[in-house]
Protein backbone atom coordinates (compact mmCIF):
# COMPACT_ATOMS: atom_id res chain seq x y z
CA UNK A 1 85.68 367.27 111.54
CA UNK A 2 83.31 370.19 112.82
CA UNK A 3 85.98 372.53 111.31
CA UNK A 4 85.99 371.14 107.48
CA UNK A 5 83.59 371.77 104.75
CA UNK A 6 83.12 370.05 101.12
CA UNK A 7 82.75 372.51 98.41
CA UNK A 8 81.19 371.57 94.90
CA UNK A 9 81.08 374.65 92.71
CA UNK A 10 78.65 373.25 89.25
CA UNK A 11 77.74 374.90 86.65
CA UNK A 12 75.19 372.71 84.05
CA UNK A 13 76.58 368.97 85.43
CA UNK A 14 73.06 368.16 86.28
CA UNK A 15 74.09 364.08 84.66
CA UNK A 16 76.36 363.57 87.33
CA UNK A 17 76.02 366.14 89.99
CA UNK A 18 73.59 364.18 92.46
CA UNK A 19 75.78 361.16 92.63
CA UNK A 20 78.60 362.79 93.45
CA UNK A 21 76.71 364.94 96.18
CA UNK A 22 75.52 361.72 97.73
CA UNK A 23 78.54 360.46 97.76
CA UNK A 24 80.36 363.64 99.28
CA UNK A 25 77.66 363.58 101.76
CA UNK A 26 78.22 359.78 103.06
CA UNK A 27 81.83 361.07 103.98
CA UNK A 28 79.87 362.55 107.14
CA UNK A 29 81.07 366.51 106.24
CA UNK A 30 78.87 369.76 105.43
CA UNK A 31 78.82 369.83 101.98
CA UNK A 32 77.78 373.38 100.29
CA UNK A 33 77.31 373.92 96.61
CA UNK A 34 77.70 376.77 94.29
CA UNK A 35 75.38 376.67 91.82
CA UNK A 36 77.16 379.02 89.17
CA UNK A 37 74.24 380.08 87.12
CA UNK A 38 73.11 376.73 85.82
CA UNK A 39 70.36 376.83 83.06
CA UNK A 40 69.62 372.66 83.07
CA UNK A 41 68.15 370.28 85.93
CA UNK A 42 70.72 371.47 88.33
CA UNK A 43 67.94 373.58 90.20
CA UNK A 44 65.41 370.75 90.62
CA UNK A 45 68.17 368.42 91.97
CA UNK A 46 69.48 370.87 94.42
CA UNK A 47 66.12 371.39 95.70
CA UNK A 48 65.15 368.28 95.79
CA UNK A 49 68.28 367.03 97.61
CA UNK A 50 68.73 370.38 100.25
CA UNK A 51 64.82 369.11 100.89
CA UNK A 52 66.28 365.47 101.99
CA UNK A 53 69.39 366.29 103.67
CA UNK A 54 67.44 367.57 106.94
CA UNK A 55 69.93 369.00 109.66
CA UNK A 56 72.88 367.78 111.62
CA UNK A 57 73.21 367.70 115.69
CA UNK A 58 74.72 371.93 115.62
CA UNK A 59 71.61 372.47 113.35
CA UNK A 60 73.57 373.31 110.17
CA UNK A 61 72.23 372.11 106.75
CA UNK A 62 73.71 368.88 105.63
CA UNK A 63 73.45 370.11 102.17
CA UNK A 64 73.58 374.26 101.72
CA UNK A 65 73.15 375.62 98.23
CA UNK A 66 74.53 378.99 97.53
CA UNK A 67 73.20 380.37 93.82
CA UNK A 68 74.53 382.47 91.73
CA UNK A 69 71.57 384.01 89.16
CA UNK A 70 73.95 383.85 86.36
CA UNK A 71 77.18 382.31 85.14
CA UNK A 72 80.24 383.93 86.91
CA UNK A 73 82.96 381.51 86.14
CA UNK A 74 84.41 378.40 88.65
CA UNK A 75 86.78 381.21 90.35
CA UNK A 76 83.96 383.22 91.39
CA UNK A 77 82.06 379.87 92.68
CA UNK A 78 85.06 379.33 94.46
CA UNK A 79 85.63 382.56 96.17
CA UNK A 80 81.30 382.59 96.96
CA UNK A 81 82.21 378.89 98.35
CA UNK A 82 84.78 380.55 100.51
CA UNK A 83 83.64 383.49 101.69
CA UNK A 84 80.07 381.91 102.58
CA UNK A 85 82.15 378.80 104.79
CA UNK A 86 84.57 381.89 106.69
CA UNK A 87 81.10 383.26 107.51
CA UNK A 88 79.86 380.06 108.98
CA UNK A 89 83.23 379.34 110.71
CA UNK A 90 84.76 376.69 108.84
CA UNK A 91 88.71 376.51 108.62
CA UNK A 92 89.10 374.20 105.82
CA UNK A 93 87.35 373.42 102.47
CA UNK A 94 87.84 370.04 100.76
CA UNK A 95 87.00 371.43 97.04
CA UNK A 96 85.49 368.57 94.57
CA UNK A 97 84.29 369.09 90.98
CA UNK A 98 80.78 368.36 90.19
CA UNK A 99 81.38 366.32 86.82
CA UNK A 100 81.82 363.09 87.87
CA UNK A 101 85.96 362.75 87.51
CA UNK A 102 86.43 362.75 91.33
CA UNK A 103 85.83 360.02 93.86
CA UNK A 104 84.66 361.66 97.01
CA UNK A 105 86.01 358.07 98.78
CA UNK A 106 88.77 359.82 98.23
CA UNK A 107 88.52 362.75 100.72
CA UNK A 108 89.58 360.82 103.64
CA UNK A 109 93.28 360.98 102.17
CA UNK A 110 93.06 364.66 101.87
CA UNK A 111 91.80 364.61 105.13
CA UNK A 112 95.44 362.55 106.61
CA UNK A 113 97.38 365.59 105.76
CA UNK A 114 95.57 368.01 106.83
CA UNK A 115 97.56 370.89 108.70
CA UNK A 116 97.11 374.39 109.47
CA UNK A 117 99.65 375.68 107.00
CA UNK A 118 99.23 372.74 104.38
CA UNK A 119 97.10 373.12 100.92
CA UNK A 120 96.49 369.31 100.05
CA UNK A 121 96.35 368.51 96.34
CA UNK A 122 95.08 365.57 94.85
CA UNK A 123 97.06 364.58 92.02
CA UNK A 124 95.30 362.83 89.55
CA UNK A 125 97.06 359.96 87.45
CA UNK A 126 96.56 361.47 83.54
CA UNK A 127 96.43 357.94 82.42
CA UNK A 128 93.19 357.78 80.35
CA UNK A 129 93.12 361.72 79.98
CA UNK A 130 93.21 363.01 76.10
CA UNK A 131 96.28 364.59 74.50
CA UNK A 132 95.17 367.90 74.95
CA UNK A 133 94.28 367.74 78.51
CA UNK A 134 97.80 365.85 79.65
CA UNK A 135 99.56 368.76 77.50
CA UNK A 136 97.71 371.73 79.13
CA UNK A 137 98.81 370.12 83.02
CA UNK A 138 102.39 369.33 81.84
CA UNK A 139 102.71 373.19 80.38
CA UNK A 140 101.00 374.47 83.31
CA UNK A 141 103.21 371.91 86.26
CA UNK A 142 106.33 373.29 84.11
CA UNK A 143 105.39 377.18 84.85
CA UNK A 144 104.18 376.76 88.59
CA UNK A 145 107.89 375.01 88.98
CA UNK A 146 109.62 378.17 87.17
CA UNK A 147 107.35 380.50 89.40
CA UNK A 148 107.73 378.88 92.96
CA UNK A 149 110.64 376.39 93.00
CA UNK A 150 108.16 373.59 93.92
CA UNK A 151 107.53 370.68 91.99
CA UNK A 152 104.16 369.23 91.67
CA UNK A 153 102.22 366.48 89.85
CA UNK A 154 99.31 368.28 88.95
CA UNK A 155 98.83 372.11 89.28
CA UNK A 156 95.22 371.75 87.23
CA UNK A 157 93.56 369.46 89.23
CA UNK A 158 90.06 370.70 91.60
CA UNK A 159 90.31 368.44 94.17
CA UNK A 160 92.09 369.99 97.02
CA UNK A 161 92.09 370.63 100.77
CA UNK A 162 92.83 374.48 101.30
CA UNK A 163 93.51 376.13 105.16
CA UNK A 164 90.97 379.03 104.53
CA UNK A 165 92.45 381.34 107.23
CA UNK A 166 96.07 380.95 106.04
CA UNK A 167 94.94 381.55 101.78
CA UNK A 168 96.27 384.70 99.88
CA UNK A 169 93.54 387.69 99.62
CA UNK A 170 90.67 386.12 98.18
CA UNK A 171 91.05 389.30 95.91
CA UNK A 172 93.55 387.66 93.96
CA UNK A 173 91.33 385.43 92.26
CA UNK A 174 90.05 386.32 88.61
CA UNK A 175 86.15 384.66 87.73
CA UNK A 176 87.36 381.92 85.80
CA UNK A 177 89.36 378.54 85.56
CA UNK A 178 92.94 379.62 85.48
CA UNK A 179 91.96 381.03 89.63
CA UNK A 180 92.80 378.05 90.86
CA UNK A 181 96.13 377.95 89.41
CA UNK A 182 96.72 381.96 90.41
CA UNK A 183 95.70 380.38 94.42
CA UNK A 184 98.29 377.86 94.11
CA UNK A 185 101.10 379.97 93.22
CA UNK A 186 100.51 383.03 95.40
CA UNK A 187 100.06 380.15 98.33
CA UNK A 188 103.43 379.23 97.59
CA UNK A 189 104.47 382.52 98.13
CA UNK A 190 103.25 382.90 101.05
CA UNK A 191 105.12 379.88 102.58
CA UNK A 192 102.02 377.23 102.46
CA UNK A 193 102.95 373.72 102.22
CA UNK A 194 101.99 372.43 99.36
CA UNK A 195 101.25 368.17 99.81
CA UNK A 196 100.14 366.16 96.65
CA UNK A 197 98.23 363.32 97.53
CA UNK A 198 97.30 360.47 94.65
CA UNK A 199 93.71 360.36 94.15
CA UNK A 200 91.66 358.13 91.56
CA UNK A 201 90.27 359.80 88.46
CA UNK A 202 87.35 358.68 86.08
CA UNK A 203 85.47 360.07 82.99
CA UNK A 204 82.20 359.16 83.18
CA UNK A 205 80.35 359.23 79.52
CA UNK A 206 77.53 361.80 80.61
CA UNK A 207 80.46 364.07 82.29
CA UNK A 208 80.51 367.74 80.80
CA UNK A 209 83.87 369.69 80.89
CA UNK A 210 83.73 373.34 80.45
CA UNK A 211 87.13 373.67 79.92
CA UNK A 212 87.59 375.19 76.75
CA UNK A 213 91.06 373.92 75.11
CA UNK A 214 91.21 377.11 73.05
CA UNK A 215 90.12 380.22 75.01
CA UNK A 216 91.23 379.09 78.85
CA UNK A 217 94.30 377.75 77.43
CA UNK A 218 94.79 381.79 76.22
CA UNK A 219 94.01 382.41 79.09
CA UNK A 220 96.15 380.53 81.17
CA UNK A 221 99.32 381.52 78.94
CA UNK A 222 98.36 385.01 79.98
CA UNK A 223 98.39 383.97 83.48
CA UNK A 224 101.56 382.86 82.81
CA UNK A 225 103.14 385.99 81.38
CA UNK A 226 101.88 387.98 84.06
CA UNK A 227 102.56 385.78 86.50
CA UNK A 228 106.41 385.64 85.83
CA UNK A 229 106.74 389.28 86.33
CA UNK A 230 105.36 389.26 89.22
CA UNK A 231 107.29 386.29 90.34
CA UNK A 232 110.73 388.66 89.40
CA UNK A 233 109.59 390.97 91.58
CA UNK A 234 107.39 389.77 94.21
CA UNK A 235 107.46 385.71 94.24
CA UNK A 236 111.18 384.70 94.41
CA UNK A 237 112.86 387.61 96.34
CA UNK A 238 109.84 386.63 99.23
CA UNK A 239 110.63 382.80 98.94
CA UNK A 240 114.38 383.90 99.21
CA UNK A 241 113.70 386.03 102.22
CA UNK A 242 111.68 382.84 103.80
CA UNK A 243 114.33 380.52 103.09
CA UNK A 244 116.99 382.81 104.25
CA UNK A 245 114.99 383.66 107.50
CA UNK A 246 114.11 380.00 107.97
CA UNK A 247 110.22 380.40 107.52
């Protein structure tokens, strides 16, 4: 598992951010996280942990901690995340939020599907999610379907295993939350497999979301308009031309 890195992008989750980096590290992987600019305790805990975490055999940090001096946005955590693990040679990045609604146990799973031209995405059962989050990943599952032909359970979730050398440009990816759902489609396009994979989902009473129900889902319906004329023109004629090429 030499090649595969975890990657927790956080931004002010200093509640529940050190269990779930203890827990990422007992699956026996790298783990590297983005600190996007926090302003709570997420500096102390980072530095305390990176401290403990010592070295493995190839003399690589257990625990690396890339900062960014101020808030960015998750898709510009993401894209440091990525960039920084190309640089030390990784091929693939399991990605995990830092709030607590993951269960790193879970990686393993992920891990079983793994392939060099497979994105692996945890779907998450929205039992126990509110109204307005289960609405926002039904409206968004209905538009990846109308853009790429592929039906998935859960186009919203941040739990995922990505190929890094087989991703879109990197350059596609605006600085905030809808740039995971912009990866997804254009990976699509490119002829990635993409695998759902059932993982377990809590909400832990000290977790804080940034989503913002009002501006990012703007935002997203943005994505959306753009994103179907660039499907007319770019998205389905290249799926066609895969499908009628037989890649």
């Amino acid at each position: 598992m030499n090649d595969t890195l975890i990657l927790v992008p956080t931004y002010n989750n200093a509640g529940t951010l050190q269990n779930v980096l203890e827990r990422c590290l007992e699956q026996g992987l790298p783990v590297m996280v983005v600190d996007d600019g926090s302003t709570d305790d997420t500096g102390r805990i980072l530095k305390e942990m990176s401290g403990q975490a010592g070295h493995d055999d190839s003399d690589r940090p257990s625990l690396r901690v890339v900062t960014h001096p101020v808030n960015l946005g998750k898709g510009r955590a993401l894209k440091t995340g990525f960039q920084e693990a190309l640089k030390l040679g990784y091929s693939y990045v399991v990605t995990i939020d830092s709030d607590g609604q993951h269960y790193p146990e879970d990686i393993p799973a992920l891990l079983a599907q793994k392939g060099e031209k497979t994105l692996v995405v945890g779907s998450r059962s929205q039992m126990g999610a509110n109204g307005g989050s289960s609405f926002a990943n039904r409206f968004s599952n209905f538009w990846f379907r109308l853009f790429t032909g592929v039906n998935l359970p859960d186009t919203q979730t941040g739990y995922r295993l990505y190929p890094l050398k087989k991703l879109p440009s990197l350059t596609i990816l605006s600085s905030r939350y809808e740039a995971e759902l912009t990866l997804l489609v254009f990976s699509a396009w490119k002829g990635l497999e993409l695998k759902p994979v059932a993982v377990r989902v809590a909400y832990p009473e000290d977790r804080v979301s940034h989503f913002r129900p009002g501006a990012d889902f703007f935002r997203i319906s943005v994505l959306n308009t753009v994103l179907l004329f660039v499907s007319l023109f770019y998205g389905w004629p290249r799926t066609l031309l895969r499908r009628i090429l037989g890649k």
